[in-house]
Every structure is written in C-alpha cells, then in structure tokens.
Protein backbone atom coordinates (compact mmCIF):
# COMPACT_ATOMS: atom_id res chain seq x y z
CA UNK A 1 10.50 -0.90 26.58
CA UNK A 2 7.36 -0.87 29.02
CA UNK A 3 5.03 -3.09 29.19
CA UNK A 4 0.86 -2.06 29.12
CA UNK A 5 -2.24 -4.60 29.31
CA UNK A 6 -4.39 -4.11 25.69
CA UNK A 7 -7.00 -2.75 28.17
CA UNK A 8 -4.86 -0.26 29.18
CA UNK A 9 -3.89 1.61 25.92
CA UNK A 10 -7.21 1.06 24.21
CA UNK A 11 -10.48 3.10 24.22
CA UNK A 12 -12.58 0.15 24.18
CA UNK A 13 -12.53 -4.07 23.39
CA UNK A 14 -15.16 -5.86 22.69
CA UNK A 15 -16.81 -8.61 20.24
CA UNK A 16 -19.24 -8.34 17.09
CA UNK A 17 -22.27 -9.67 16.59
CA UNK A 18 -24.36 -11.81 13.91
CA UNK A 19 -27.96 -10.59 13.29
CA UNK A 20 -30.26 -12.98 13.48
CA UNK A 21 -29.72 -15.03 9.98
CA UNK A 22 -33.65 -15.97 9.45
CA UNK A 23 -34.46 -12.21 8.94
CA UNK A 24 -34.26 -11.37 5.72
CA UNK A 25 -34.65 -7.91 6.44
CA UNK A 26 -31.36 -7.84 8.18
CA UNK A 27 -29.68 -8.97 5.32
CA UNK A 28 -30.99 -8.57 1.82
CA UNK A 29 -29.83 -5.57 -0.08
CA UNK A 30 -27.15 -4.90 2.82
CA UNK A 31 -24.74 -1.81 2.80
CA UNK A 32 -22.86 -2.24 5.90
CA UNK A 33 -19.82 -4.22 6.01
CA UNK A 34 -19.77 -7.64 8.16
CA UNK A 35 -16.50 -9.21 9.19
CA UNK A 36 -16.03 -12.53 10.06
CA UNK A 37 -13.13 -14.37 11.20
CA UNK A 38 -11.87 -16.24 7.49
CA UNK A 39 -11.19 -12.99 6.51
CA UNK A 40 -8.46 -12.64 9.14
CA UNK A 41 -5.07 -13.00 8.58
CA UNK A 42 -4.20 -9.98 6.06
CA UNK A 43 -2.40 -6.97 7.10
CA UNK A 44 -5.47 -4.70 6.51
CA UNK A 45 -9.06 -5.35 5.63
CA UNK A 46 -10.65 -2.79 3.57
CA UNK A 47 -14.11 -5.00 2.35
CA UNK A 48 -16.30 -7.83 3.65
CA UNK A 49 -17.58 -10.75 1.59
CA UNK A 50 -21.30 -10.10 3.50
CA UNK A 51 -23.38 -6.84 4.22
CA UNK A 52 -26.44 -6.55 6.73
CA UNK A 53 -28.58 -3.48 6.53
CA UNK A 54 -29.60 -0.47 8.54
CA UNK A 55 -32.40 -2.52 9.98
CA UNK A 56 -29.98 -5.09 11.49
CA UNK A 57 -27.60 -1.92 12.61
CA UNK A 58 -30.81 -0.36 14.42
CA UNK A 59 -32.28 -3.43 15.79
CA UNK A 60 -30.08 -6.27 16.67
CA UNK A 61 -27.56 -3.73 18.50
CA UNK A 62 -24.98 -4.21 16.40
CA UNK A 63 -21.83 -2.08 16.70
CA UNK A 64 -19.81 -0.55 13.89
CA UNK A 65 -15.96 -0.31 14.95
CA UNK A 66 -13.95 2.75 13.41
CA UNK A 67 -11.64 2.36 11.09
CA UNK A 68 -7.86 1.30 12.72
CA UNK A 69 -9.65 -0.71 14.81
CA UNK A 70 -7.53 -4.22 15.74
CA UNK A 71 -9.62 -7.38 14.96
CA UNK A 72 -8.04 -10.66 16.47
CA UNK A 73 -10.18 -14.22 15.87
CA UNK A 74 -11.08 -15.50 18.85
CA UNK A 75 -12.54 -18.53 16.68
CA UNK A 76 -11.78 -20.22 13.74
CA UNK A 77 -10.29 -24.26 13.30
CA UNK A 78 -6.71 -24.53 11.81
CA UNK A 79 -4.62 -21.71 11.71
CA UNK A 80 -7.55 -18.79 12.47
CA UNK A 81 -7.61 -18.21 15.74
CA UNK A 82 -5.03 -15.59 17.29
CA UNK A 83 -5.40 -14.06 13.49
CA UNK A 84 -5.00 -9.84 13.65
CA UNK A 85 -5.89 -7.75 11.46
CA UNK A 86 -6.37 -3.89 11.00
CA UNK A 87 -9.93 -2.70 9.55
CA UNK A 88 -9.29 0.12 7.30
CA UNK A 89 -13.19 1.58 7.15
CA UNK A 90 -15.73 1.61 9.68
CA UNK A 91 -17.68 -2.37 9.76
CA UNK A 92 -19.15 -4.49 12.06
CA UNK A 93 -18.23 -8.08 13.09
CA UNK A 94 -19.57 -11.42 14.38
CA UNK A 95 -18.89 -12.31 18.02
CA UNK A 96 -15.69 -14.36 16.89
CA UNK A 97 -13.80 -11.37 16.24
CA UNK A 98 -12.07 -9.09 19.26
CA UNK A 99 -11.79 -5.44 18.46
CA UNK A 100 -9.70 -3.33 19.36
CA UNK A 101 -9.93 0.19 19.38
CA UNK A 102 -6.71 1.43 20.48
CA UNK A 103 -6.06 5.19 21.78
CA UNK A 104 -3.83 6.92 19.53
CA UNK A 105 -2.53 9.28 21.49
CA UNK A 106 -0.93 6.89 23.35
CA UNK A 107 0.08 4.19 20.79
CA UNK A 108 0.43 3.39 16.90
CA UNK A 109 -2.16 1.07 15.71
CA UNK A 110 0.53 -0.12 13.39
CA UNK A 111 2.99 -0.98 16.04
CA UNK A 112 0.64 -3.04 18.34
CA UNK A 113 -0.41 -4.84 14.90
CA UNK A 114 3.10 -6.16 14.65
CA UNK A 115 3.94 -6.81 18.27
CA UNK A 116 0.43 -8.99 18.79
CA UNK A 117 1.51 -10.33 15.36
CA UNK A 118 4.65 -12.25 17.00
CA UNK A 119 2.18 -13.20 19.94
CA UNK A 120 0.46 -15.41 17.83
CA UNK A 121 1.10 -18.48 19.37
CA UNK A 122 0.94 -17.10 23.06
CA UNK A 123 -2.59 -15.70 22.06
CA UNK A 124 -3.96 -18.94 20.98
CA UNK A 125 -2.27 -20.26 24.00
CA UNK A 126 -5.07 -18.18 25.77
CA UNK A 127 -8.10 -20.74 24.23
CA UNK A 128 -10.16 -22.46 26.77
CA UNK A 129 -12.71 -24.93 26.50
CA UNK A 130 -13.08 -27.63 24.28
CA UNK A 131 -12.98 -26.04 20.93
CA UNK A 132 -10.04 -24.01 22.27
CA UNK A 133 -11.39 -20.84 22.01
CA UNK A 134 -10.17 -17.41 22.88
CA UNK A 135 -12.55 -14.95 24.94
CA UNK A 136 -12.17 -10.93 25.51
CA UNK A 137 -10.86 -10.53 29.51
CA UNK A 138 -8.00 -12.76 28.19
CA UNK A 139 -7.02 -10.39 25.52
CA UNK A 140 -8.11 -7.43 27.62
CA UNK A 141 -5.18 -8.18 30.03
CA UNK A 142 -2.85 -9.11 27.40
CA UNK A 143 0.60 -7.82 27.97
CA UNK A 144 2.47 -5.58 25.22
CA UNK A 145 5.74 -4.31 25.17
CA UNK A 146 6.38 -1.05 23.32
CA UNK A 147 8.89 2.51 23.57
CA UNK A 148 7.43 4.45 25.67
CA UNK A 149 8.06 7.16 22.88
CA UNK A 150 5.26 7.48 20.35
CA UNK A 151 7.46 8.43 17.53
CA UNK A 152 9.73 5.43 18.45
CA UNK A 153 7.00 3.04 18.37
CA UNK A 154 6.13 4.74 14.65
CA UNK A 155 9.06 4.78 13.21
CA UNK A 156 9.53 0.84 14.17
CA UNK A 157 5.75 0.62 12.48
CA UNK A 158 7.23 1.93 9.43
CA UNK A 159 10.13 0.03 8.75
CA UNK A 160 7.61 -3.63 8.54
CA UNK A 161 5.15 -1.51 6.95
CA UNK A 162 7.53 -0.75 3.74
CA UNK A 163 7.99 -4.60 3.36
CA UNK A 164 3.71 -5.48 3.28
CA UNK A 165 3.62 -2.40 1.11
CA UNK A 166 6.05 -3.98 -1.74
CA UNK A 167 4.08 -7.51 -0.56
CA UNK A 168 0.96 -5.60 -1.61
CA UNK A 169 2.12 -4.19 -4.48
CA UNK A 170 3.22 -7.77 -6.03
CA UNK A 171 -0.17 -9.19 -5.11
CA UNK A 172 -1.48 -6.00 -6.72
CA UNK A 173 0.68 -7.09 -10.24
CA UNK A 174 0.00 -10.79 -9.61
CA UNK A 175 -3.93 -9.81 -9.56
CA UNK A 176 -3.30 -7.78 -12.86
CA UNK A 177 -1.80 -10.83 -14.50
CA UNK A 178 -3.66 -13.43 -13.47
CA UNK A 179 -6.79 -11.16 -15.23
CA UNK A 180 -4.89 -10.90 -18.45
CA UNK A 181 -4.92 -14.48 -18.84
CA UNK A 182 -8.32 -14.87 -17.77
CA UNK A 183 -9.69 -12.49 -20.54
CA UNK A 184 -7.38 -13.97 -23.52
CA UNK A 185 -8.79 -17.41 -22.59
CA UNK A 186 -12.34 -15.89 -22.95
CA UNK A 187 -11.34 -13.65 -26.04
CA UNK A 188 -9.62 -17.19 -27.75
CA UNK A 189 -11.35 -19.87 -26.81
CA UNK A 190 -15.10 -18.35 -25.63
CA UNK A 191 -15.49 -15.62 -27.90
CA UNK A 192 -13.61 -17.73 -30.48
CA UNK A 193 -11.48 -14.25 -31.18
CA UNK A 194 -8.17 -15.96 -30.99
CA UNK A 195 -5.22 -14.44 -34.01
CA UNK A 196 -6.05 -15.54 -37.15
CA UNK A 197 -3.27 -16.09 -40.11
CA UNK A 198 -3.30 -12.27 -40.51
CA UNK A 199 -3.20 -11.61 -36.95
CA UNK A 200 -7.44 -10.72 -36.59
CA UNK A 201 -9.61 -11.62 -34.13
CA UNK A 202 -10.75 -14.88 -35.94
CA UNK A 203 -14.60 -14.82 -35.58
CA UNK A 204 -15.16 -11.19 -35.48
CA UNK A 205 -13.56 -11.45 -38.74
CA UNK A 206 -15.74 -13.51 -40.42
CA UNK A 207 -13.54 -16.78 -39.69
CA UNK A 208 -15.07 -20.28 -40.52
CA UNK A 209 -17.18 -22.09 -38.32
CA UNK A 210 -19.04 -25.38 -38.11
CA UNK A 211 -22.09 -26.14 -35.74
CA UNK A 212 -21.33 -28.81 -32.92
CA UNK A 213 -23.59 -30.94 -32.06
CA UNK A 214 -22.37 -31.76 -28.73
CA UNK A 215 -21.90 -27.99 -27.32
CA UNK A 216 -25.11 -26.56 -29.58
CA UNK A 217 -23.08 -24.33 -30.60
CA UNK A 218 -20.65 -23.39 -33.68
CA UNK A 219 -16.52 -23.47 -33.02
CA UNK A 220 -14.18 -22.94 -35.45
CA UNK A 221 -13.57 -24.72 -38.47
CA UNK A 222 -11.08 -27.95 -37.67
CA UNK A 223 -11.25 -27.56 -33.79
CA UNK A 224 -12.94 -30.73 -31.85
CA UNK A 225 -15.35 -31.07 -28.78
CA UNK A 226 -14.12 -33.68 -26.08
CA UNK A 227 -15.71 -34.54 -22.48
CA UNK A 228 -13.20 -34.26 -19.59
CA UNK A 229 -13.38 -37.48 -18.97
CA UNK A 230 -11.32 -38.49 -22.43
CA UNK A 231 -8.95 -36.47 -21.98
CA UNK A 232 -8.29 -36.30 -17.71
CA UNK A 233 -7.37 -38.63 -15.14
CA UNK A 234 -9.28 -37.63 -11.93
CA UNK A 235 -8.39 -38.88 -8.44
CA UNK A 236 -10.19 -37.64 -5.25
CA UNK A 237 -7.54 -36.71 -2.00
CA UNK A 238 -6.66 -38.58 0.99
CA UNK A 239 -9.35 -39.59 3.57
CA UNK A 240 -7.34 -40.13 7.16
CA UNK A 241 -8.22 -40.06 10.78
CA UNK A 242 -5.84 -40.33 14.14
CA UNK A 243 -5.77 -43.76 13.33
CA UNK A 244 -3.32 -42.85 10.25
CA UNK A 245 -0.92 -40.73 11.97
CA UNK A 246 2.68 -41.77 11.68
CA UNK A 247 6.07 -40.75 11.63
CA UNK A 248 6.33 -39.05 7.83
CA UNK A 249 6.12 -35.69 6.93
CA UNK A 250 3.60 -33.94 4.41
CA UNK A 251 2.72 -30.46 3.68
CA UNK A 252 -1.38 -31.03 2.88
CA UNK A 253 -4.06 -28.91 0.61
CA UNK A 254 -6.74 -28.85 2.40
CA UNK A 255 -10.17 -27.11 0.87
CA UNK A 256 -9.64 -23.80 2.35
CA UNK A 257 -6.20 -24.03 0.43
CA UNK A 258 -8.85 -24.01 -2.41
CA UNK A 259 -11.08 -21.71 -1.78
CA UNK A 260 -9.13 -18.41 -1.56
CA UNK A 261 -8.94 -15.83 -4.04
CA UNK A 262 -5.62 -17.01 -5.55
CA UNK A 263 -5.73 -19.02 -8.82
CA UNK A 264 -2.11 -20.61 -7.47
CA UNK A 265 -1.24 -22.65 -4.33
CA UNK A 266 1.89 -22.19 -2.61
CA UNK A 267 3.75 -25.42 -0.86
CA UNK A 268 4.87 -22.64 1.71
CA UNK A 269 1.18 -21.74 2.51
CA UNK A 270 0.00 -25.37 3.45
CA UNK A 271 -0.64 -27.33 6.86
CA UNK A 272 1.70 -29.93 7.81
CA UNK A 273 0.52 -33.11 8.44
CA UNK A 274 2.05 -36.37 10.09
CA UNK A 275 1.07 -39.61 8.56
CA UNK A 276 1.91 -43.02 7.49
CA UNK A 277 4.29 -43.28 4.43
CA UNK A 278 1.72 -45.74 2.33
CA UNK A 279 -0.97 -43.21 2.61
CA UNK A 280 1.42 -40.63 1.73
CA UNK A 281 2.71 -42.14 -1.48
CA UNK A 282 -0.55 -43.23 -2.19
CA UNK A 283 -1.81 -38.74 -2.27
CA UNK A 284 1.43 -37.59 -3.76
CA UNK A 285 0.86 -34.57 -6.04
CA UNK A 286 3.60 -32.64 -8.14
CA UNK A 287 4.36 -29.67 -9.59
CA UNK A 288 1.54 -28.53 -11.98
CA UNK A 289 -1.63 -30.62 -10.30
CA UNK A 290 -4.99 -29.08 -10.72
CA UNK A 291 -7.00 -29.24 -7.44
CA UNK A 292 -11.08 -28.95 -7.79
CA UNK A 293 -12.46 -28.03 -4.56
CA UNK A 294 -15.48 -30.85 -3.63
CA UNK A 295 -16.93 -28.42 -0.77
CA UNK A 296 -16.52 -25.29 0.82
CA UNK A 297 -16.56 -23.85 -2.56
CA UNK A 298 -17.34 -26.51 -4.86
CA UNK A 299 -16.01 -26.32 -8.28
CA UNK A 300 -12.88 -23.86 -7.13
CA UNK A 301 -10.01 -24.43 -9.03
CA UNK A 302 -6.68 -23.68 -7.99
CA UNK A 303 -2.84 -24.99 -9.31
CA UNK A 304 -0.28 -26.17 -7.04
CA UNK A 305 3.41 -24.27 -8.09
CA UNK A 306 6.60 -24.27 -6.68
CA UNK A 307 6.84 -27.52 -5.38
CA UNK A 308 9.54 -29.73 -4.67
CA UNK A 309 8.29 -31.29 -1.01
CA UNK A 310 5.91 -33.93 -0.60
CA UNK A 311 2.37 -32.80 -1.00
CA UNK A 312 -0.64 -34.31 -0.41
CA UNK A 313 -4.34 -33.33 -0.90
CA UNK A 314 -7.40 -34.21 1.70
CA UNK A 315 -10.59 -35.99 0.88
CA UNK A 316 -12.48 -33.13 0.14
CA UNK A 317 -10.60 -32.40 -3.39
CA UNK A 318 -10.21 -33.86 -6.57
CA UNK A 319 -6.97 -33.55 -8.69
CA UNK A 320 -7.33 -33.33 -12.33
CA UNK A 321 -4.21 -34.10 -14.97
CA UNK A 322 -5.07 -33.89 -18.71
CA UNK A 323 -3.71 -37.45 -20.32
CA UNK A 324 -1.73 -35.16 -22.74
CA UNK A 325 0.56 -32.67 -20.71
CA UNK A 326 0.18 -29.86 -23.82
CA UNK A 327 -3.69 -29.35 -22.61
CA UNK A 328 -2.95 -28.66 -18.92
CA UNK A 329 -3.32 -24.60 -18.97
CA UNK A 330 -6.13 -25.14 -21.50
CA UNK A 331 -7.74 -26.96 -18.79
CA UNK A 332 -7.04 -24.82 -15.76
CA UNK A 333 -8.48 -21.84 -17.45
CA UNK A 334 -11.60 -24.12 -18.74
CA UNK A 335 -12.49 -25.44 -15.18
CA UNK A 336 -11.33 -21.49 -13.81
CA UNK A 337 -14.38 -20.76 -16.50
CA UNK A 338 -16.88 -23.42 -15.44
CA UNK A 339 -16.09 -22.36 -11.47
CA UNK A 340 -20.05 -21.17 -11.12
CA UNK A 341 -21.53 -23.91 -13.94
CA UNK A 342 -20.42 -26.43 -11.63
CA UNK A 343 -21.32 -25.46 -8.37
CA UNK A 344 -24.78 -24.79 -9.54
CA UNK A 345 -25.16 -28.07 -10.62
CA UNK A 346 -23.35 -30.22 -8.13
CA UNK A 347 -25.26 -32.44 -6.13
CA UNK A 348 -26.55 -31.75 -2.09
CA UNK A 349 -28.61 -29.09 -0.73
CA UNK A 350 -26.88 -27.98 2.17
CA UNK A 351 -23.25 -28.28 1.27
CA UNK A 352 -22.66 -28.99 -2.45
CA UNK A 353 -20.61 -31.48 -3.53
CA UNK A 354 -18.78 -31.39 -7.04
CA UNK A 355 -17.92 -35.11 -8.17
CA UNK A 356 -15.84 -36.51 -10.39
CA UNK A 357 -18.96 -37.67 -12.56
CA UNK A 358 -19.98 -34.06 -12.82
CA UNK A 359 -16.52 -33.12 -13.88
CA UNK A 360 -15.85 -36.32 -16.23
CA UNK A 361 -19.35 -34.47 -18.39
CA UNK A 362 -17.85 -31.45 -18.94
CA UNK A 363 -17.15 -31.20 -22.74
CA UNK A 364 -14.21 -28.78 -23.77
CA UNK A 365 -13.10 -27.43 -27.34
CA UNK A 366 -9.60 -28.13 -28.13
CA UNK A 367 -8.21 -25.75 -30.80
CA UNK A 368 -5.43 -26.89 -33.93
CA UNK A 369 -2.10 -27.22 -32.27
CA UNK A 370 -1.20 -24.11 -33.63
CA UNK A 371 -3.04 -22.14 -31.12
CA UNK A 372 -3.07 -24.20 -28.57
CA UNK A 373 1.28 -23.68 -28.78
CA UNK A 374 0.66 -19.85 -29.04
CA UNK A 375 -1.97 -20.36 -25.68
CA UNK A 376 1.04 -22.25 -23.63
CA UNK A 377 3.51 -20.05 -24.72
CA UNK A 378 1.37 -16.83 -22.96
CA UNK A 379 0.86 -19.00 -19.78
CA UNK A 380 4.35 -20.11 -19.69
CA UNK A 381 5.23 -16.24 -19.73
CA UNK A 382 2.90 -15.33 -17.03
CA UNK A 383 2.97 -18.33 -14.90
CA UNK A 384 7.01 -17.42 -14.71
CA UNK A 385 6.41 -13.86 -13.67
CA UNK A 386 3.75 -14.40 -10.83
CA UNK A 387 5.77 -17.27 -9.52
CA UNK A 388 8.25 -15.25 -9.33
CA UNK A 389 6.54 -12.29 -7.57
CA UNK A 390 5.69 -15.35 -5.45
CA UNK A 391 8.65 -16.25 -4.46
CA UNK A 392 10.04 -12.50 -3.62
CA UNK A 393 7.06 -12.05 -1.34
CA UNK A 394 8.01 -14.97 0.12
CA UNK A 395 11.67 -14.01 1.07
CA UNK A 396 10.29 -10.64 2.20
CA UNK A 397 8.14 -11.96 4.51
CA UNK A 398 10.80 -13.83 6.13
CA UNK A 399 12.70 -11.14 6.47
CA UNK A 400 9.93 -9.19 7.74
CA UNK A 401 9.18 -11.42 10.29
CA UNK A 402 12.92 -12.01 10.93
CA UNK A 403 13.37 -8.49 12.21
CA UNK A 404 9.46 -8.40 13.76
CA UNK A 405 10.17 -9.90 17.12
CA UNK A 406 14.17 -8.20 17.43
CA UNK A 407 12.68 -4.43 16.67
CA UNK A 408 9.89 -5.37 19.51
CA UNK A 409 12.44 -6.51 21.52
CA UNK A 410 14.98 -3.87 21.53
CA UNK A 411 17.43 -6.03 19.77
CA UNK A 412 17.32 -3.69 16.68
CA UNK A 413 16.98 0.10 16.61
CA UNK A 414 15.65 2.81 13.97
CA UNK A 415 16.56 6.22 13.69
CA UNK A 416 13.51 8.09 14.51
C-alpha cells in the first residue's frame, strides 16, 4: 500500500455553486442537473431533484463536473457531512459539495469511493467552525492508501461493487413492488375497479353505485364514507431539548426519516438518541405505526417495519393508528394517495405544516369486508417480500462494509 494526498491523484477539487435563487431565469424551465448535499449518501447519483438553465451555466460561472467525478458534503446537519458519492453524468453542484475529479490513469474512481467511504468519520473529523463544517484544502491533503497497481486497486473495486449491485437490484424489485400496490389501491378503491363476484373490474362493468353526499361523489353500492378522525388515533412525536438527555437508549424518526423516497422505515436506518426513560415511554412506537411528516415534506407518509427496539418519533411527526387494526394498509395507501392534497392545503407560508386537524377531515371510503380481506391479503404478500429484500440488503451491507476497511488495509487479498 502507498499512501497519496486526494490532491495528488486528482485532476482537479473544487466546490459547486448556487445561482443566484431570485433569478428566475436561472431556474425556470432548467435542463442542467444541480446537486446538493441531501442527495449524498448513495453509491452513485445519476439525477438531481433541481435543474438551472443555460443562462445560470453562462452567467453565474457555474461549473459542470464530468461524470465519475467524487462528490463529498462538506455541509449538511446529522449524518450528511463526510457523505461520498460518485456522479454518474456530467452536473453541477452547490458550494456544499467537494468534487473530485480523480485522474484515471493513475487510480479507480471506484476504489477511492470505498477507501474515503471508511474515512467517514476521520473526514467529518476535519469540520471547523461552529457549524462543524468541512472546507476543500482539508480534503485536498487528505491521505489515501491504495496498491500501487492499478489493476489491484480494480479488482478490490469490484469485489464491493458486486454487493451494491445485488443492493441495487433489490431496491430496483422493492421499487417495482411498492408500485404494484400503489396502482391496485387506485384501480380498487379510486377507480372503484376492484374484482367483482365474477372476477370484473366492478365499475367498468356497470357495478352499482350510490351518490355520497359527503365525498360528491358516487362509491359503490354498500361501501361507507368516514373522516379520519372516527376511525384514527393521532398523536404528534416527542418535543426534547439538552435538558431531556438521560441515560436510556432510543433509535428516533426524525422528519428526514420521512421524507425519502421509501414508503417503509427501517429501525436500522434511524439516529440514536439518549434520553430520559419517561419521555421515552411516553413516544414509544411499534411495529406497523404510520408516521405523517408535519414539515420538511408535509403530508409524507411512511411505515415503520422491522422493529423490535425502542423507537421513538420527534416533534415534527404525527403517528396515525386506525382504531380497528383490519384498516391499517387501507389507510397507509389512502394518506400515500392524499401525500400532495395535504401539503397543498396545510397551513404556513414558508414551511407548511400538516396538523392533526387537517388530517382528522380527511374522509375515506371503507369497502364490505370482503374486499377489504382480499386488499390485506395483497399487502400482507408484498409487505413480506420487500421486508425481506430489506433485510438481505441489510446483511449485505454489513458484510460489505465488514470486508471494506480489511481489503483497504491489506488484510484481505483478490486475485487480480
């Protein structure tokens, strides 16, 4: 192993840039990619969730890095900052994000991916200033150890890079299933299409229905409007401050927890936090809780699985469980449905906040129990496969980053 600064084996390091946000022109009907530092974290990034235009690419000297460039977040609260990342087409940045455009002739993009991802603690042991942030010399003159031999340092790359590609491919199939479930709750209890006795779409083929004067709106012949708030307890999270901390020990959903693109939480995904048993018992969750996001994304709506620690959830969410346990997916996939609805119409101008009134008005149709069986069965079929897709990315990302730091150390060798 030998040991080279970042500076050293790259062709140039430097930070993004955010055009100025009060020109429109710099933004509206953008084409060019724009990363910023949430987006972190993930092996490779391949889209951005904002675009600026040519305008902003000609005048407010932004740069576009090449694709393979390294992005670490030099920013970000939580667990952010010292986040790495590969872009995999040509984008710009904002200034929290060092990139990295390694030379290739000298080293794999790949390898130096893995390596600075077991530095992740000694990078954000770099931060400076009050809110701890990194800066570019610092990660200029960052040390990293790799073969000297290209094809070595490849062949290492390759090994990790077979265990994110089966993690990929089971986010790929969890994606796939979590969209199958989406459209049968539109096609059953949107469209109203759901089986009929004879196994037909039920309003497409010519099925009863009765006008509702609640909904303005017809629904099927024998099926029932209620508000939320009949048929859902709602509870809003823990507020706490320094004063609270104690000596037991919590995983915590906090909103960002929330707001991703998952439709399932993950105990194994969440903070830890230290605080005083009465506050703890107080925020318990379980297995099964459905978690409304109150900001950040207001309205999100994600399900805690696979629990069997203590979890609790922060201030800024509100956990809903239906009275009757039988109408928990029906709800899931209704407030999943409403996601936009209710951000729209949540209160505050800056930063919208969804509250439990707004939620407790929501009216839903509840089908004959008939269907509603046939609707848990499906979820109780799906749920079990993407938990357990969950679960096996889980184990292989332990044992990816079980062998991560002894293949950068030596420790364990490939044939090249």
């Amino acid at each position: 192993m030998i040991e080279k600064r970042l500076i050293d084996i790259s062709k140039n390091i430097s930070s993004g840039i955010t055009p100025l946000r009060s020109n429109d022109e710099f933004w509206t009907d953008g084409t060019i990619p724009w990363l910023k530092t949430e987006q972190l974290g993930e092996k490779y990034i391949f889209d951005t969730n904002e675009y600026i235009t040519e305008k902003a690419l000609q005048e407010a000297n932004v740069k576009i890095f090449p694709e393979n460039t390294l992005s670490i977040a030099m920013y970000g609260e939580g667990k952010t900052r010292g986040n790495v990342s590969i872009l995999k087409r040509p984008m710009a940045t904002n200034q929290a994000c060092c990139n990295i455009e390694l030379d290739e002739e000298k080293v794999s993009s790949e390898y130096v991916y893995y390596f600075l991802k077991t530095q992740y603690e000694n990078l954000r042991g770099l931060s400076s200033g009050i809110r701890k942030n990194l800066n570019t010399n610092d990660i200029k003159n960052f040390v990293v150890r790799l073969p000297e031999n290209l094809k070595t340092q490849q062949s290492i790359a390759a090994v990790l890079s077979a265990l994110d590609k089966k993690i990929s491919l089971n986010k790929q199939i969890n994606a796939r299933l979590e969209e199958m479930a989406k459209t049968l709750y539109d096609y059953w209890f949107v469209q109203f299409d759901f089986p009929d006795a004879n196994g037909k779409p039920y309003k497409s083929s010519g099925g009863e229905m009765v006008f509702d004067e609640t909904l303005k709106r017809e629904i099927p012949k024998g099926w029932e409007v209620k508000s939320l708030g009949e048929i859902v307890n709602f509870k809003n999270g823990i507020n706490y401050s320094s004063d609270d901390v104690g000596d037991s020990v919590s995983y915590i959903v906090n909103v960002r927890d929330v707001s991703n693109s998952s439709i399932f939480i993950h105990e194994d995904d969440l903070d830890i936090v230290n605080l005083q048993s009465d506050k703890l018992q107080a925020y318990q969750i379980k297995e099964n809780t459905i978690l409304v996001a109150r900001s950040g994304n207001p309205g999100a709506t994600r399900l805690l699985i696979n629990t069997n620690k203590l979890v609790v959830y922060c201030g800024f969410i509100i956990a809903a469980e239906p009275k009757e346990s039988n109408l928990l997916n029906l709800l899931f996939w209704f407030l999943k449905n409403q996601e936009e609805r209710i951000s729209d119409i949540s209160a505050g101008t800056v930063l919208k906040n969804v509250s439990q009134d707004v939620l407790k008005r929501g009216c839903i149709v509840i089908p004959d129990k008939f269907i509603l069986n046939k609707f848990n069965e499906f979820n109780r079929n799906i749920f079990a496969e993407i938990s357990s897709m969950i679960k096996q990315n889980h184990r292989l990302t332990q044992l990816r980053d079980f062998l991560l730091p002894m293949l950068m150390n030596g420790q364990v060798s490939v044939a090249e």
